[in-house]
Protein backbone atom coordinates (compact mmCIF):
# COMPACT_ATOMS: atom_id res chain seq x y z
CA UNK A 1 31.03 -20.59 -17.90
CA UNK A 2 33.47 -18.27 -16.85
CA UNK A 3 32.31 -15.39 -18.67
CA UNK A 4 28.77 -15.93 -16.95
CA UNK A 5 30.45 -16.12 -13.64
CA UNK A 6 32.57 -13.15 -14.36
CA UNK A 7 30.18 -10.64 -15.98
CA UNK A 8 27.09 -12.16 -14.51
CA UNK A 9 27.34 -13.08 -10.99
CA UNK A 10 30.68 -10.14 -10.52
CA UNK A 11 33.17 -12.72 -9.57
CA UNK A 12 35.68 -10.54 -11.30
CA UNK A 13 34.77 -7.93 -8.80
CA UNK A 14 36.79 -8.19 -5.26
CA UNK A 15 34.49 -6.28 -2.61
CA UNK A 16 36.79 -6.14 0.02
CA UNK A 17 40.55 -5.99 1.39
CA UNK A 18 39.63 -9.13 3.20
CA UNK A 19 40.84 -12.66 1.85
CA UNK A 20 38.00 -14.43 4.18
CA UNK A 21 35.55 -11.70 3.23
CA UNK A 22 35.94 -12.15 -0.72
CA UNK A 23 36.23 -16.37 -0.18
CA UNK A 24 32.73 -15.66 1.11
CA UNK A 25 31.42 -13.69 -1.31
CA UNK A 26 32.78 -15.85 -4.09
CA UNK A 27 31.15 -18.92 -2.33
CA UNK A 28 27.45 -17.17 -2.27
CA UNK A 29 28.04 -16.17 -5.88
CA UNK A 30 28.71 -19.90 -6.97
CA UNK A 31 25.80 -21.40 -4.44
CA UNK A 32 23.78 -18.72 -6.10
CA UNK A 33 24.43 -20.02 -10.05
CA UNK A 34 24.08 -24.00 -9.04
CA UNK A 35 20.79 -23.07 -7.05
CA UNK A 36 19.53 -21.15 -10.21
CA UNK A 37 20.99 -23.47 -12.81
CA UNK A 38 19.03 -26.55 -10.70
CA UNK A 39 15.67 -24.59 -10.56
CA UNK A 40 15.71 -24.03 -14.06
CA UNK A 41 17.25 -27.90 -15.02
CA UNK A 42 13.66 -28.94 -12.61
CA UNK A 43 11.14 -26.41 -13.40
CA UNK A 44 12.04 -24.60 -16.80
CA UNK A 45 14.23 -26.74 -19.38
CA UNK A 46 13.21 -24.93 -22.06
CA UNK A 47 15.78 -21.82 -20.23
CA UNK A 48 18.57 -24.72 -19.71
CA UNK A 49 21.17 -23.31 -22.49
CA UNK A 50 20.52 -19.42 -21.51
CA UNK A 51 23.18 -17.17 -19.85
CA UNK A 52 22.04 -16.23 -16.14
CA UNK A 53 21.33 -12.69 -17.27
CA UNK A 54 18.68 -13.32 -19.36
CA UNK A 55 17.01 -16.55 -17.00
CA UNK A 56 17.27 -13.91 -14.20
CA UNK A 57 15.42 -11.17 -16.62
CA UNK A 58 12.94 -13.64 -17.18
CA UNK A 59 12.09 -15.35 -13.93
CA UNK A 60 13.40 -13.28 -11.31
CA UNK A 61 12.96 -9.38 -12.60
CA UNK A 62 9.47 -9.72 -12.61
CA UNK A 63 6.74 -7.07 -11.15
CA UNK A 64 5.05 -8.43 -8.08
CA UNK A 65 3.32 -7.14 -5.04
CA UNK A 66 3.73 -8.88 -1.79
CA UNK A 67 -0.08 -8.94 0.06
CA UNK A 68 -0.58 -10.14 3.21
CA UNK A 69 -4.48 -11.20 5.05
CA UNK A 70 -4.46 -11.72 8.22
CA UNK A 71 -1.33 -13.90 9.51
CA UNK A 72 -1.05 -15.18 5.23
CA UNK A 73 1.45 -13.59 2.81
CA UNK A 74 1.17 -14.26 -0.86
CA UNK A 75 3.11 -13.00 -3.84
CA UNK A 76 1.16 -11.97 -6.34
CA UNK A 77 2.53 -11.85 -9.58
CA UNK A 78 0.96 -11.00 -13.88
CA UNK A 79 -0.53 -13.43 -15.46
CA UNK A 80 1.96 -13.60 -18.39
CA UNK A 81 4.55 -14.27 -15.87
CA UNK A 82 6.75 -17.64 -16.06
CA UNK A 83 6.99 -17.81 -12.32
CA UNK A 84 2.92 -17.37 -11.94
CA UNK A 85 2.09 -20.38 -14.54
CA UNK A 86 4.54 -22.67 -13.26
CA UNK A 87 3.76 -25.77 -11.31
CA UNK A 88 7.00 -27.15 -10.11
């Protein structure tokens, strides 16, 4: 778990001179893995025992074009896509 925090979220990486500053950054990073690791634990179980770098490579990297008709945006994503066929 460490090494996925470290090398895959850049936890090891201190942005800033500020204490506060990096606190806050390290507390989006972590809020950023447990959001991820819940979506995936409720919509793809199948990704449960992946490291974040590849779930993110297969969910989140995805080619998509953002449309919009009249006051109604939609993502539109390929059909092959995890993220288009799921139903969560």
């Amino acid at each position: 778990m460490i090494r996925e925090w470290k090398y895959d979220l850049g936890i090891g990486a201190v942005p800033t001179g500020s204490f506060d500053a990096n606190h806050v950054m390290l507390l989006l990073k972590l809020l950023t893995h447990n959001l991820v690791r819940d979506f995936v634990a409720n919509c793809m179980p199948s990704l449960l025992n992946w490291r974040l770098a590849w779930v993110r490579r297969v969910l989140f990297l995805v080619p998509g074009r953002l449309l919009q008709t009249g006051n109604r945006r939609y993502l539109r994503l390929p059909a092959r896509s995890p993220l288009y066929q799921l139903r969560c």
